[in-house]
Protein backbone atom coordinates (compact mmCIF):
# COMPACT_ATOMS: atom_id res chain seq x y z
CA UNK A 1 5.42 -16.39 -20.04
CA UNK A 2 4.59 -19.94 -19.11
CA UNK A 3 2.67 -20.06 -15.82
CA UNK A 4 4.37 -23.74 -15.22
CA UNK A 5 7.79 -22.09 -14.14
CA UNK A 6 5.64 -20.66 -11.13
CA UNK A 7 4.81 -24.56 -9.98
CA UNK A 8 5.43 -23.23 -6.03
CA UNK A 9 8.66 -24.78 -4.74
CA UNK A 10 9.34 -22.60 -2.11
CA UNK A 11 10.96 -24.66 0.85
CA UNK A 12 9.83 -22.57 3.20
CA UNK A 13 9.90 -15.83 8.68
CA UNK A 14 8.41 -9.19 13.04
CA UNK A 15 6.66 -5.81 12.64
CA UNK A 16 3.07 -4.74 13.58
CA UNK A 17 1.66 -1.62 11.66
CA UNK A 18 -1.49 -0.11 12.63
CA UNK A 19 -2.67 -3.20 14.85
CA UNK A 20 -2.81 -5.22 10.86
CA UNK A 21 -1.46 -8.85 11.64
CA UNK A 22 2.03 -8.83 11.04
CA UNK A 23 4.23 -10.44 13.73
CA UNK A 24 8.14 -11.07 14.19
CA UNK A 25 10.19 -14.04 14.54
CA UNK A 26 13.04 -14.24 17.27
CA UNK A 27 15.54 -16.19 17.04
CA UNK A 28 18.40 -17.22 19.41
CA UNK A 29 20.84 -19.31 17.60
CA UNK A 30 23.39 -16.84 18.58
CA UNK A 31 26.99 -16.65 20.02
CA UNK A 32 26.54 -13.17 21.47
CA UNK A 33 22.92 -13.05 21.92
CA UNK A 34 21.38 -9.43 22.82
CA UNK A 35 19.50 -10.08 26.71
CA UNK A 36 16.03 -10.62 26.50
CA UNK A 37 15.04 -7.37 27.90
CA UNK A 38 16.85 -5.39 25.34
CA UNK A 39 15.11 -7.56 22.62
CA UNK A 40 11.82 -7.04 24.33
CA UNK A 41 12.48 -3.50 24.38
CA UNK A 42 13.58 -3.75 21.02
CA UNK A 43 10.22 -5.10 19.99
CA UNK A 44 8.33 -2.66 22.06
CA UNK A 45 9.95 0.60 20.90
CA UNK A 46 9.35 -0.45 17.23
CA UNK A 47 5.90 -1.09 18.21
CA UNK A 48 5.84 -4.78 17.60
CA UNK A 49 3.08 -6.88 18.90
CA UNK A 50 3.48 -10.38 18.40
CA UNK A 51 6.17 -12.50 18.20
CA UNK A 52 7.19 -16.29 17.56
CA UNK A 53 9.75 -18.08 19.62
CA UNK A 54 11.14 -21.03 18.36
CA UNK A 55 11.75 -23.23 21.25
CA UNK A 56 10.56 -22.31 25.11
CA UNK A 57 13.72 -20.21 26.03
CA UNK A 58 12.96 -19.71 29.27
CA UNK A 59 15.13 -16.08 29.50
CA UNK A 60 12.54 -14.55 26.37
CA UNK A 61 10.06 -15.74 28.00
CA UNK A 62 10.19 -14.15 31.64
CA UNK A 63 11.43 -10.93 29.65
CA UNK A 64 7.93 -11.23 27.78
CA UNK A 65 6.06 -11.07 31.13
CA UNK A 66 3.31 -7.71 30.77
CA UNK A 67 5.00 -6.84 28.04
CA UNK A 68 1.37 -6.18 25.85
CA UNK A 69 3.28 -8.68 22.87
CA UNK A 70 1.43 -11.93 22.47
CA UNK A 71 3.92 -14.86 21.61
CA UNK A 72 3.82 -17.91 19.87
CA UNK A 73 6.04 -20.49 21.51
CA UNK A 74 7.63 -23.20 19.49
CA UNK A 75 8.49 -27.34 20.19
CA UNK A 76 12.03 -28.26 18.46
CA UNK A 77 11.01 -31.26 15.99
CA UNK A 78 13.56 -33.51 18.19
CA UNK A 79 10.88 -33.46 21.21
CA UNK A 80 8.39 -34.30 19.00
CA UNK A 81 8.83 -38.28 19.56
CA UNK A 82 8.10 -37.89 23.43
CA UNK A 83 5.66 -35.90 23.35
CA UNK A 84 3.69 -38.25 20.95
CA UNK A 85 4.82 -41.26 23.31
CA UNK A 86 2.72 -39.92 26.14
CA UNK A 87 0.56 -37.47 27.12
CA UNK A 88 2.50 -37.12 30.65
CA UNK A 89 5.05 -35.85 28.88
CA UNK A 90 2.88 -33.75 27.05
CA UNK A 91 1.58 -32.37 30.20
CA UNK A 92 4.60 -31.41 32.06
CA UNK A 93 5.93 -29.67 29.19
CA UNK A 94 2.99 -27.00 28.69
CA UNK A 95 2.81 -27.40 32.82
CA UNK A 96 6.47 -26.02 32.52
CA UNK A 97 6.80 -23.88 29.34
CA UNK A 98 2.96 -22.23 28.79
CA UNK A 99 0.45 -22.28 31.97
CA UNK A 100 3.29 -21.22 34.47
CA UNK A 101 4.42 -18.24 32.23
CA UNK A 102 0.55 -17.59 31.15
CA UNK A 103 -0.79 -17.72 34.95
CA UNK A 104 2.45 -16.83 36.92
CA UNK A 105 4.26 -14.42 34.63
CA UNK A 106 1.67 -12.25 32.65
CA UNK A 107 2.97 -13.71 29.36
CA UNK A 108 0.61 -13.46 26.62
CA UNK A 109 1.21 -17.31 24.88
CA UNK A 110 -1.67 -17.54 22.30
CA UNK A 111 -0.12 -20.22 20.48
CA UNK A 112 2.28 -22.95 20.82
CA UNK A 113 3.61 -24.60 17.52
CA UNK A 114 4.25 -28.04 17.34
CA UNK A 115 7.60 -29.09 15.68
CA UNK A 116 9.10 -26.34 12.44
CA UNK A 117 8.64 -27.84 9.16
CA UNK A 118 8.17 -31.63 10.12
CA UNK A 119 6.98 -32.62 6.91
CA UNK A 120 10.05 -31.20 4.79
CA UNK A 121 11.14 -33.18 1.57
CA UNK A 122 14.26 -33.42 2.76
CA UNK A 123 13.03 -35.18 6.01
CA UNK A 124 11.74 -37.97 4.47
CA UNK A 125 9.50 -39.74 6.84
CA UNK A 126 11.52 -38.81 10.23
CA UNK A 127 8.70 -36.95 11.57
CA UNK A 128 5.12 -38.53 9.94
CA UNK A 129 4.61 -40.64 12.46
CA UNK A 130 4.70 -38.12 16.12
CA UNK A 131 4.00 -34.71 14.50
CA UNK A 132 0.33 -35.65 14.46
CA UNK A 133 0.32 -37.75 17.77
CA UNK A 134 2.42 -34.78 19.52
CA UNK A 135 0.08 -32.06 18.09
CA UNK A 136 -3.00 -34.31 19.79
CA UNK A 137 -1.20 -34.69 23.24
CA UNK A 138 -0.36 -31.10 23.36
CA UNK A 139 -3.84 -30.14 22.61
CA UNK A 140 -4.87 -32.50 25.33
CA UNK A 141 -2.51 -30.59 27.84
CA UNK A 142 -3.21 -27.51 27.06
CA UNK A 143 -6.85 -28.17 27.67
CA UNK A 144 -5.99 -30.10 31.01
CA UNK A 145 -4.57 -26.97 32.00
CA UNK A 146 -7.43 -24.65 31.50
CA UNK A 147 -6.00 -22.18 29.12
CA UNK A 148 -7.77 -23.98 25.62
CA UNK A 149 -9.91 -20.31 25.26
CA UNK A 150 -6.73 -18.55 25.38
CA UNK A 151 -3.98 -21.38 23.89
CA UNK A 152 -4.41 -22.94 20.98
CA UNK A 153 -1.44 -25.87 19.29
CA UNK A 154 -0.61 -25.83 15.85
CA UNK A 155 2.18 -27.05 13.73
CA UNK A 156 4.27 -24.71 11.31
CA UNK A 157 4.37 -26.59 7.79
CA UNK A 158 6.56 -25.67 5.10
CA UNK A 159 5.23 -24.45 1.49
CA UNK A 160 6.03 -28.17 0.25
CA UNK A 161 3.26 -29.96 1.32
CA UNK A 162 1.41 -28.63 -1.19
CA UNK A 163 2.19 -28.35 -4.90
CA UNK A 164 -0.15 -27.38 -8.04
CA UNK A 165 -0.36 -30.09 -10.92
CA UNK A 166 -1.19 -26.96 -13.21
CA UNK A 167 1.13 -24.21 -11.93
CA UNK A 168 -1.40 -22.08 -11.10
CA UNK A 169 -3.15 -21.14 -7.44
CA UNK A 170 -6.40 -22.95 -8.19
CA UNK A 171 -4.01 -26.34 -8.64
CA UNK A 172 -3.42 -26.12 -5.07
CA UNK A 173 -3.77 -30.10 -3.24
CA UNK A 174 -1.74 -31.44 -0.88
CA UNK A 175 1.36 -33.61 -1.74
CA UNK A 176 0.53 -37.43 -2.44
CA UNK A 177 2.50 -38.88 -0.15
CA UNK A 178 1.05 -36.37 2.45
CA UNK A 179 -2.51 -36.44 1.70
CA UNK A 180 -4.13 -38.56 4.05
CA UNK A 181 -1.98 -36.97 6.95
CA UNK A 182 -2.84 -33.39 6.00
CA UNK A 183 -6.32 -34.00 5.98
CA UNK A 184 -6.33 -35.46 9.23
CA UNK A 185 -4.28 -32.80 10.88
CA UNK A 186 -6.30 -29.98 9.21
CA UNK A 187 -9.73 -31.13 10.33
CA UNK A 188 -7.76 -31.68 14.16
CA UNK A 189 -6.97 -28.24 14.02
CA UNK A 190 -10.47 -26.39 12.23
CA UNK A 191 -11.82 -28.83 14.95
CA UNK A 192 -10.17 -27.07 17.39
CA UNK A 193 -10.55 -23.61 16.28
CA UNK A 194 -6.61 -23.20 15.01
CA UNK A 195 -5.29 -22.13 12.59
CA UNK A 196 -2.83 -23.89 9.96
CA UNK A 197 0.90 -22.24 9.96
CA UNK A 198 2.90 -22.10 6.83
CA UNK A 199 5.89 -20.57 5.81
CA UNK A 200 6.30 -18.67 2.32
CA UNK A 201 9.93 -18.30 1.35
CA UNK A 202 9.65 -16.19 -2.34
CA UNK A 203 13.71 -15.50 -1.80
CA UNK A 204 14.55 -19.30 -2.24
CA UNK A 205 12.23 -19.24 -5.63
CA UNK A 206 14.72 -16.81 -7.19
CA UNK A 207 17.57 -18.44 -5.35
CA UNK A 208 16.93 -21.66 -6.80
CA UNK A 209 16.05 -21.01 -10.32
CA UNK A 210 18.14 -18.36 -12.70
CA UNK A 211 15.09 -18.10 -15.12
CA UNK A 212 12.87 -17.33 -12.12
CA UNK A 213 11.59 -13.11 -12.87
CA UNK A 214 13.22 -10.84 -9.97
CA UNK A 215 10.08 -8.44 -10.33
CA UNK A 216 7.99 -11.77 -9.30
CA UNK A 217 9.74 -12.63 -6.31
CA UNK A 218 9.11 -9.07 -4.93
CA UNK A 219 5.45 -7.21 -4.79
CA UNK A 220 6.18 -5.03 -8.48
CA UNK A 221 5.26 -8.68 -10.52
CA UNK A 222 2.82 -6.29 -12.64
CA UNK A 223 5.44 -6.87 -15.94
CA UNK A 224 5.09 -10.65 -15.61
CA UNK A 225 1.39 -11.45 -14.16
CA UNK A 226 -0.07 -15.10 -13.88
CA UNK A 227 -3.19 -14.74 -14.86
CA UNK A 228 -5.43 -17.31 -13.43
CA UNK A 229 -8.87 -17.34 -14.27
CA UNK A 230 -10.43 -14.11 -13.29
CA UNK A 231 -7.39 -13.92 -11.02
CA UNK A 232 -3.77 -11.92 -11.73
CA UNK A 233 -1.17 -12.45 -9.58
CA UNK A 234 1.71 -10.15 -9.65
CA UNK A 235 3.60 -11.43 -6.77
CA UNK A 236 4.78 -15.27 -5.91
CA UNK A 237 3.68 -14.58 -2.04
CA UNK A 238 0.36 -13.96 -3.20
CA UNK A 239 0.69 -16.70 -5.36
CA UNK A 240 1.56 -19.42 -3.03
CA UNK A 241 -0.43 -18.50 -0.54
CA UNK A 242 -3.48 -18.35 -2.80
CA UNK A 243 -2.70 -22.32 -3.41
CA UNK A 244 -2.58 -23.12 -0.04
CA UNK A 245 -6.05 -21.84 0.16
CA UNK A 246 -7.42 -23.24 -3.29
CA UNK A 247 -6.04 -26.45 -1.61
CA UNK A 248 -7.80 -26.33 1.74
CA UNK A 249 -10.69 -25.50 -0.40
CA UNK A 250 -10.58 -28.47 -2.60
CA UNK A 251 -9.99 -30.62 0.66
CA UNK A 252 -13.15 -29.14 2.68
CA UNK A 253 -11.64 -26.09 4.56
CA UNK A 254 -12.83 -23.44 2.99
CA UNK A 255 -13.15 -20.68 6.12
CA UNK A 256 -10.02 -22.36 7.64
CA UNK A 257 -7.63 -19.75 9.57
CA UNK A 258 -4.31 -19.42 8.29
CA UNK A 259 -0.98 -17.74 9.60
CA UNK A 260 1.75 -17.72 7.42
CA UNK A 261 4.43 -18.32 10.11
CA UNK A 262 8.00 -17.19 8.37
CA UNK A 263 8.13 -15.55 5.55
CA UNK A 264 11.29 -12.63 4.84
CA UNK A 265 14.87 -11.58 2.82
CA UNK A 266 17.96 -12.43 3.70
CA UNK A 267 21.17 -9.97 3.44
CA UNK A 268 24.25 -11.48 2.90
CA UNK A 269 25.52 -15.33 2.07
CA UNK A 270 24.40 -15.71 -1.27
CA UNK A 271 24.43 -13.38 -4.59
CA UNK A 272 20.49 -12.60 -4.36
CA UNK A 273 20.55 -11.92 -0.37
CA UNK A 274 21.81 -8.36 0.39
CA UNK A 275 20.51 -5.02 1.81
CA UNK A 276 19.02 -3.41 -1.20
CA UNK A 277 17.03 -6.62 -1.91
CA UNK A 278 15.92 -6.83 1.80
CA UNK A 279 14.57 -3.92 1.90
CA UNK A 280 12.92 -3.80 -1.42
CA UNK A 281 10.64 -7.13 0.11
CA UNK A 282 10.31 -6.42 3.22
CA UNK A 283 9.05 -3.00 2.70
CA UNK A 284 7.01 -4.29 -0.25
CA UNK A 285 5.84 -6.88 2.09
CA UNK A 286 4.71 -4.66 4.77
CA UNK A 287 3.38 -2.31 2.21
CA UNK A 288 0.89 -5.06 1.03
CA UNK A 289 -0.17 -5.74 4.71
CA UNK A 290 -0.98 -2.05 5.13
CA UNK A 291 -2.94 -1.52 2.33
CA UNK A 292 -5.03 -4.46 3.90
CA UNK A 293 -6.24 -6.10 0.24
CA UNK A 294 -5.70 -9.38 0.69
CA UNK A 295 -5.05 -12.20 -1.66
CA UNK A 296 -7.59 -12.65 -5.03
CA UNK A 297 -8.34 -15.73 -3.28
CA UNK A 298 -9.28 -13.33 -0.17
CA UNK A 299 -9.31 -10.11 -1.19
CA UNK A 300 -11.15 -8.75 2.12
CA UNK A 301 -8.39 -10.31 4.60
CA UNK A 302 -5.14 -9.26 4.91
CA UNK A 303 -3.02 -12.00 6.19
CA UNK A 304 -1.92 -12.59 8.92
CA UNK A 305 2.33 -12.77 8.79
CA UNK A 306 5.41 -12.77 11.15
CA UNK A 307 7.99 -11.95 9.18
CA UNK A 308 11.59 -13.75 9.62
CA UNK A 309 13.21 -12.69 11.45
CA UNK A 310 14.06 -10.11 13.81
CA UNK A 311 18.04 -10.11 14.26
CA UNK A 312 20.87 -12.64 12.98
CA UNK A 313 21.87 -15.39 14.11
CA UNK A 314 25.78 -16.20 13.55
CA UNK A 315 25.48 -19.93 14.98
CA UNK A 316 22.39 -21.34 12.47
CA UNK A 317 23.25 -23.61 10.32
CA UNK A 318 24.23 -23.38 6.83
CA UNK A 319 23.16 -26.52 4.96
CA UNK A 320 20.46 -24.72 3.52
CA UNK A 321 22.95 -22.01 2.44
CA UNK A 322 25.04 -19.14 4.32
CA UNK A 323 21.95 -16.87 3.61
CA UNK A 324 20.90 -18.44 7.14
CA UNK A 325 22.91 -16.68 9.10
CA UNK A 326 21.61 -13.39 7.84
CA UNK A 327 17.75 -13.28 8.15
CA UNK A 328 17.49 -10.54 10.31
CA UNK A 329 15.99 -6.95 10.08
CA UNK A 330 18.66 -5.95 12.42
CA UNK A 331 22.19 -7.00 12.98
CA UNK A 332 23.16 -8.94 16.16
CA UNK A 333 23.40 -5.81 18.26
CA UNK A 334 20.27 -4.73 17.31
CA UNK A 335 20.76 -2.06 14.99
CA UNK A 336 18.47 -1.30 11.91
CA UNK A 337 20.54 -2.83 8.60
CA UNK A 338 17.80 -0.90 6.53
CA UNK A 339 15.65 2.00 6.63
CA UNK A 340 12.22 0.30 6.70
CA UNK A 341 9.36 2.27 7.27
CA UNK A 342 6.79 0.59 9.42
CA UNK A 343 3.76 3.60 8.92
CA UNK A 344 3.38 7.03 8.07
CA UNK A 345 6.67 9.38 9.93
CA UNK A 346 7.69 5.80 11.63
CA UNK A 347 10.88 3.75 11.07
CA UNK A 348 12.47 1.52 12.56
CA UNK A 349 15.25 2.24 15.66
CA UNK A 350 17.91 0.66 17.16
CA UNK A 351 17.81 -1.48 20.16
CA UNK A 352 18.77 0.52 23.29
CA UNK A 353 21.13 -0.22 26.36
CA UNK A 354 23.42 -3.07 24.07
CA UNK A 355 27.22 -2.83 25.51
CA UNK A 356 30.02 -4.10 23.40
CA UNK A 357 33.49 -4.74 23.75
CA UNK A 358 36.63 -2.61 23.25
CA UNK A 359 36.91 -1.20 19.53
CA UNK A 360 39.48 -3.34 19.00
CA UNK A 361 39.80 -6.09 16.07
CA UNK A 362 42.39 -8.98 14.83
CA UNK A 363 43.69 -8.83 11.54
CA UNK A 364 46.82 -10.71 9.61
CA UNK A 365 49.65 -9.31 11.12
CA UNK A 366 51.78 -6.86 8.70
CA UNK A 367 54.69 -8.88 8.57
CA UNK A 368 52.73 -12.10 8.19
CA UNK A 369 53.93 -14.33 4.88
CA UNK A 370 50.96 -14.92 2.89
CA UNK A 371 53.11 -17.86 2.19
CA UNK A 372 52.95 -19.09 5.46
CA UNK A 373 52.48 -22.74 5.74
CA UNK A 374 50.29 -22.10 8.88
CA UNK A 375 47.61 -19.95 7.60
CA UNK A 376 44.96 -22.46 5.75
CA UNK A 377 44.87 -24.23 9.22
CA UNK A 378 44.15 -21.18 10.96
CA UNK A 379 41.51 -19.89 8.66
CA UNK A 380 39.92 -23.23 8.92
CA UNK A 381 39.88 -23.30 12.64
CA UNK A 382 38.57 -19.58 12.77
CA UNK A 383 35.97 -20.19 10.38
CA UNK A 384 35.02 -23.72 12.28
CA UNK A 385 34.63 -21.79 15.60
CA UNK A 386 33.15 -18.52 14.33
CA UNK A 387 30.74 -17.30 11.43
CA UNK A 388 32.88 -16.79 8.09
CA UNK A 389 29.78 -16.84 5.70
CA UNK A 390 30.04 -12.99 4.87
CA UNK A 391 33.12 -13.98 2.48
CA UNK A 392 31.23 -16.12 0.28
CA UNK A 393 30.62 -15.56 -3.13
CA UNK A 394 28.29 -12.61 -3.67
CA UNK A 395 28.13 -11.60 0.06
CA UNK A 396 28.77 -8.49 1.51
CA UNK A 397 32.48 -9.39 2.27
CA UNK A 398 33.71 -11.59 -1.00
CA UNK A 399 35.29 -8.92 -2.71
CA UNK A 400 38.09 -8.15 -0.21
CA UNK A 401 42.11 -8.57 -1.39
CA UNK A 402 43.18 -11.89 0.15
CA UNK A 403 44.73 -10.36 3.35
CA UNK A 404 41.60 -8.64 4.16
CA UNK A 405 40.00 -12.16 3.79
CA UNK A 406 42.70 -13.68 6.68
CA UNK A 407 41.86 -10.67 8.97
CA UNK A 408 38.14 -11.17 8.19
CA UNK A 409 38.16 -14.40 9.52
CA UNK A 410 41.08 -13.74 12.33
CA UNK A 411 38.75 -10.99 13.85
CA UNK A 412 35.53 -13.01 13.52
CA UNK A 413 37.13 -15.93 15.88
CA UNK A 414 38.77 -13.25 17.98
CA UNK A 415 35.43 -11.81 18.62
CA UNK A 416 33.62 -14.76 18.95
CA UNK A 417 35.84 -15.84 22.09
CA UNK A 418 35.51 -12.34 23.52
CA UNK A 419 38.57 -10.84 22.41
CA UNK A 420 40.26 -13.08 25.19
CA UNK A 421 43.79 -13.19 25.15
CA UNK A 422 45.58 -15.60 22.91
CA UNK A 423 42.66 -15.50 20.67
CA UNK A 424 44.47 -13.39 18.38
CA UNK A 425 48.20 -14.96 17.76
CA UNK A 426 47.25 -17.85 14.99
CA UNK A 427 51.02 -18.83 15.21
CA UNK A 428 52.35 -15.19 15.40
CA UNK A 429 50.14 -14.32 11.92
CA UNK A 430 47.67 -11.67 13.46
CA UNK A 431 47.89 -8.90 15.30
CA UNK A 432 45.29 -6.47 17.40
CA UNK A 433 44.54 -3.10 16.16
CA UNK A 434 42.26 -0.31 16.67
CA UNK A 435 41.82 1.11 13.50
CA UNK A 436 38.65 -0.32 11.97
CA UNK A 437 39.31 -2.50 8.82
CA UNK A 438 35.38 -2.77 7.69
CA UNK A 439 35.19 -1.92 4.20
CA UNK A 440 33.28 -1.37 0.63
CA UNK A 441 30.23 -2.65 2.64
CA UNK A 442 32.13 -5.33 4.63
CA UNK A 443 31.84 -5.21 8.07
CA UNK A 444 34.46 -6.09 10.32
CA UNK A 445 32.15 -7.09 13.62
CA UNK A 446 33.08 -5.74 17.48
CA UNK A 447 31.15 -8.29 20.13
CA UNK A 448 28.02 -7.67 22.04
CA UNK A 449 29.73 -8.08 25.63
CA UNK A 450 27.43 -10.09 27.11
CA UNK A 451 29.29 -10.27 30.68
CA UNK A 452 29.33 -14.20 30.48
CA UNK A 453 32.08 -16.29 31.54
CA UNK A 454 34.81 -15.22 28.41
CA UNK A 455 35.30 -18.68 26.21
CA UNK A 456 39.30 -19.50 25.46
CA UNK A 457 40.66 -21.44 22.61
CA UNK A 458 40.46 -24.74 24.73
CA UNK A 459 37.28 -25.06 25.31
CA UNK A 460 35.67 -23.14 22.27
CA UNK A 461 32.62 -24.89 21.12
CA UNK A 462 32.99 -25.01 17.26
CA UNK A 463 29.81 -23.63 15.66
CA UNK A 464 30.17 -26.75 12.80
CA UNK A 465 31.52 -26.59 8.98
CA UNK A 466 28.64 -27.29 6.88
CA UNK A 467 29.03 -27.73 3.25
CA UNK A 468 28.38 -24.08 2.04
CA UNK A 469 30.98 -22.87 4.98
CA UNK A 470 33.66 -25.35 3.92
CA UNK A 471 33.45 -23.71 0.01
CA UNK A 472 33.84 -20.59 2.40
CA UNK A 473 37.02 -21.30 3.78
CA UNK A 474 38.00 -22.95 0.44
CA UNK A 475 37.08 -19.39 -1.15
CA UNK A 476 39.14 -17.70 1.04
CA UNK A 477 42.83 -20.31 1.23
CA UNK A 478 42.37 -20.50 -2.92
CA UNK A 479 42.78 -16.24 -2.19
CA UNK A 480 45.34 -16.54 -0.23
CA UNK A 481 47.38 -18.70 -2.92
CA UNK A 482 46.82 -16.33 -5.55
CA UNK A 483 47.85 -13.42 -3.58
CA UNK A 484 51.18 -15.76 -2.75
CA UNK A 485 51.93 -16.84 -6.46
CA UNK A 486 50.33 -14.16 -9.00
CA UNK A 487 47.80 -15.17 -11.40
C-alpha cells in the first residue's frame, strides 16, 4: 500500500479508566440542554475525572464545585482579539471565569485553553495575529492571580498545522506558513511548563477520502500497517500523533507535554458516522489507553486524551457536515447510545434525575395531501428552527417513506418549542399523537423539559440552515414529490 495516502489531513474530542488519562469533552450547544448537576452527576457516576469546557459557562462551572473532576476551561476564538489588546482584559476575565471558581467554589480548573483551532486552514489568517498575544496575556493573568502552580494556558490546535512531506510519522514539521508562529508558541508554552493541545479526528480521514482503509481509521490497522523505519503503525491515531511528536522533535521539543484535546466518532449525519462505528472506536480507543502502550514514538506513555464528546448537541453547526450534531457518547438526555465498557464488569449508565415532556409527538396529519402546496415551506421552517440532520443521506433516519420524513421534521420543531401549542398545526398538515412513530433505528425525539420559559413560533430563534442542512430539507421535499407523483 503506498504510505503517501496516509499524508495526515485530519482537520481536527470523556471517560477515565483506572485513573489512565482519558478525559471528556462537554459541550453545550444545545436547545434542551441536560442541568449541570445532572451532567456532573453524569460524569461522576461513570467515574469520569476530567473534563473540557469549551467556553466559561458559568452554570457547569458552579455545578463542578468539589466535584473531585478537574476541568479544562475554554476561550471562544471571537474573544481572542481583546484579550490580546490588553492585559486588563486579560485579567478580569481569569479574575471572573478561573480564580473566583478555583478559590471561591472548589472547582478544580487545571487548564484554561486559549481559542479552539485558531490556526485552521479554513481560517486563513483571522486568528495569527491575537492567538499568540492572547495566550501571553492570559498567562500573565493567571500568574497575577496566584494560581500559575495550579493553572496553566494553552491553546487547542488542530491536526493541520502540521503535515509530513513523506507521509510517514518521522515527516512530521510544522506547516510553512505556520512555522515561525509554532515555534514561538511552543517554546512559550515548554517555557511555561504546558503542554501543547491537539485534536486527532481519524473519522474525517475516512470521511474525506473513499480509498482511505476502514481497518486504519479504527485500532485493528494490523492488515494495512505503515511501516516506518523500525516503526509499524496499525492505526491513523497513532499515526498522527506520532508526527506531531517527530515534529516537536525536529523543532527542539523533544520531552514536550502533549494532550490530545478532541479526538472521537460520530453517530449519525453522514454514511460513515453511526452506532456500530462509534462504538467500534471508541471502545478501541479506550482499549488502547488501558493497555497503557503508548505510541512507537512513546511507547512507555499512554496519552493523555479527552475524548469528544460527552452528549449531542442539536444546535452546532453543520458546515463541517451534519455529523456535528451527533458527537456524543450519549444522547441529549443522557442516555448511553452504546454499550461501551469503560473497565473490567463496568459500563457506562444513564444520566439520572432527567425529566421530559409528555410522550406525545407531531406527525403529518392522516388526511394531509402530500400534494399540498404548503408542505416544502413548512419542512423548511421546521428544519430552520430545529435539528433535521438525522434524515440525511446515510443517517439513522434517511430511509423513512416520505410521510415519515414530514412527521420527522414536524415533531423535531414541535419538540424543539416545547410541545407548545400551535407548534404542531403547519397549516392544518400535522397532527399530535401518542403512539410513538420512531422506527428501523430512527428515533422520533420527546424533549428534555427543562422548566424554562416555553419558546412559541414568534419568537423561535432559528438554529441556522447551513449548507449540509439545506441538502437536508432538499432530501426530504424531493421525497415528498415522489411520494406525490410515482417514480
Amino acid at each position: 500500500m503506498d504510505s503517501h495516502r496516509f499524508l495526515f489531513c485530519l482537520i481536527g474530542a470523556c471517560l477515565v479508566a483506572g485513573g489512565l488519562g482519558v478525559g471528556c469533552n462537554w459541550g453545550t450547544r444545545a436547545t434542551h440542554p441536560l442541568p449541570p448537576k445532572i451532567v456532573v452527576n453524569l460524569l461522576k457516576d461513570n467515574g469520569f475525572k476530567k473534563v473540557k469546557l469549551f467556553e466559561a459557562d458559568h452554570g457547569a462551572l458552579k455545578a463542578l464545585g468539589n466535584s473531585g473532576i478537574e476541568v479544562m476551561v475554554g476561550i471562544p476564538n471571537d474573544m481572542l482579539a481583546p484579550l490580546a489588546d490588553s492585559v486588563e482584559a486579560a485579567i478580569n476575565w481569569v479574575n471572573q471565569n478561573v480564580s473566583a471558581y478555583v478559590t471561591n467554589a472548589g472547582v478544580d480548573i487545571r487548564y484554561v485553553a486559549v481559542g479552539n483551532e485558531p490556526f485552521l486552514k479554513q481560517y486563513g489568517d483571522k486568528f495569527l495575529n491575537t492567538t499568540f498575544p492572547a495566550l501571553q496575556n492570559v498567562q500573565a493573568a493567571i500568574i497575577k492571580a496566584g494560581i500559575a502552580h495550579k493553572v496553566q494556558a494553552t491553546v487547542p490546535l488542530n491536526a493541520d498545522v502540521y503535515q509530513s512531506d513523506t507521509g510517514l510519522p518521522s515527516g512530521g514539521d510544522f506547516r510553512s506558513d505556520i512555522q515561525d508562529l509554532m515555534i514561538s508558541m511552543v517554546k512559550f508554552l515548554n517555557n511555561n511548563a504546558a503542554p501543547i493541545v491537539i485534536n486527532i479526528y481519524p473519522f474525517l480521514s475516512l470521511n474525506m477520502d473513499p480509498n482511505f482503509p476502514i481497518d486504519f481509521a479504527f485500532f485493528e490497522g494490523a492488515a494495512h500497517p505503515v511501516v516506518d523505519g523500525s516503526a509499524t503503525y496499525t492505526n491513523v491515531f497513532d499515526a498522527n500523533y506520532d508526527t506531531l511528536i517527530s515534529t516537536l522533535e525536529k523543532n527542539g521539543f523533544s520531552n514536550m507535554s502533549v494532550i490530545v484535546g478532541e479526538v472521537g466518532w460520530p453517530t449519525d449525519g453522514a454514511p460513515n458516522a453511526d452506532i456500530s462505528s462509534a462504538r467500534r472506536f471508541n471502545q478501541g480507543l479506550i482499549n488502547h489507553i488501558l493497555q497503557g502502550s503508548g505510541t512507537p514514538k512513546r511507547p512507555n506513555m499512554s496519552p493523555d486524551v479527552y475524548v469528544f464528546s460527552l452528549i449531542d448537541e442539536d444546535a452546532k453547526s453543520v458546515d463541517p457536515g451534519n455529523f456535528e450534531r451527533h458527537w456524543g457518547m450519549f444522547y441529549y438526555d443522557g442516555s448511553p447510545k452504546y454499550r461501551l465498557n469503560m473497565a473490567k464488569n463496568r459500563t457506562i449508565v444513564s444520566a439520572k434525575g432527567v425529566k421530559y415532556f409528555p410522550k406525545r409527538w407531531c406527525v403529518m396529519a392522516p388526511q394531509a395531501n402530500p400534494s399540498d402546496p404548503n408542505i416544502p415551506n413548512s419542512v423548511s421552517y421546521a428544519c430552520q428552527h430545529a435539528d433535521c440532520t438525522s434524515l440525511g443521506y446515510g443517517s439513522s433516519c434517511g430511509n423513512l417513506d416520505a410521510k415519515s420524513n414530514v412527521s420527522y421534521a414536524f415533531n423535531m420543531y414541535y419538540q424543539t418549542m416545547n410541545q407548545s401549542a400551535g407548534a404542531c398545526t403547519f397549516s392544518n398538515l400535522a397532527v399530535t399523537t401518542t403512539a410513538d412513530p420512531s422506527r428501523d433505528g430512527c428515533r422520533f425525539e420527546i424533549m428534555i423539559d427543562t422548566s424554562k420559559t416555553p419558546k412559541t413560533i414568534a419568537n423561535a430563534s432559528p438554529l441556522g440552515l447551513g449548507t449540509s442542512l439545506e441538502w437536508v430539507v432538499g432530501v426530504v421535499l424531493l421525497t415528498v414529490a415522489w411520494m406525490s407523483f410515482g417514480p
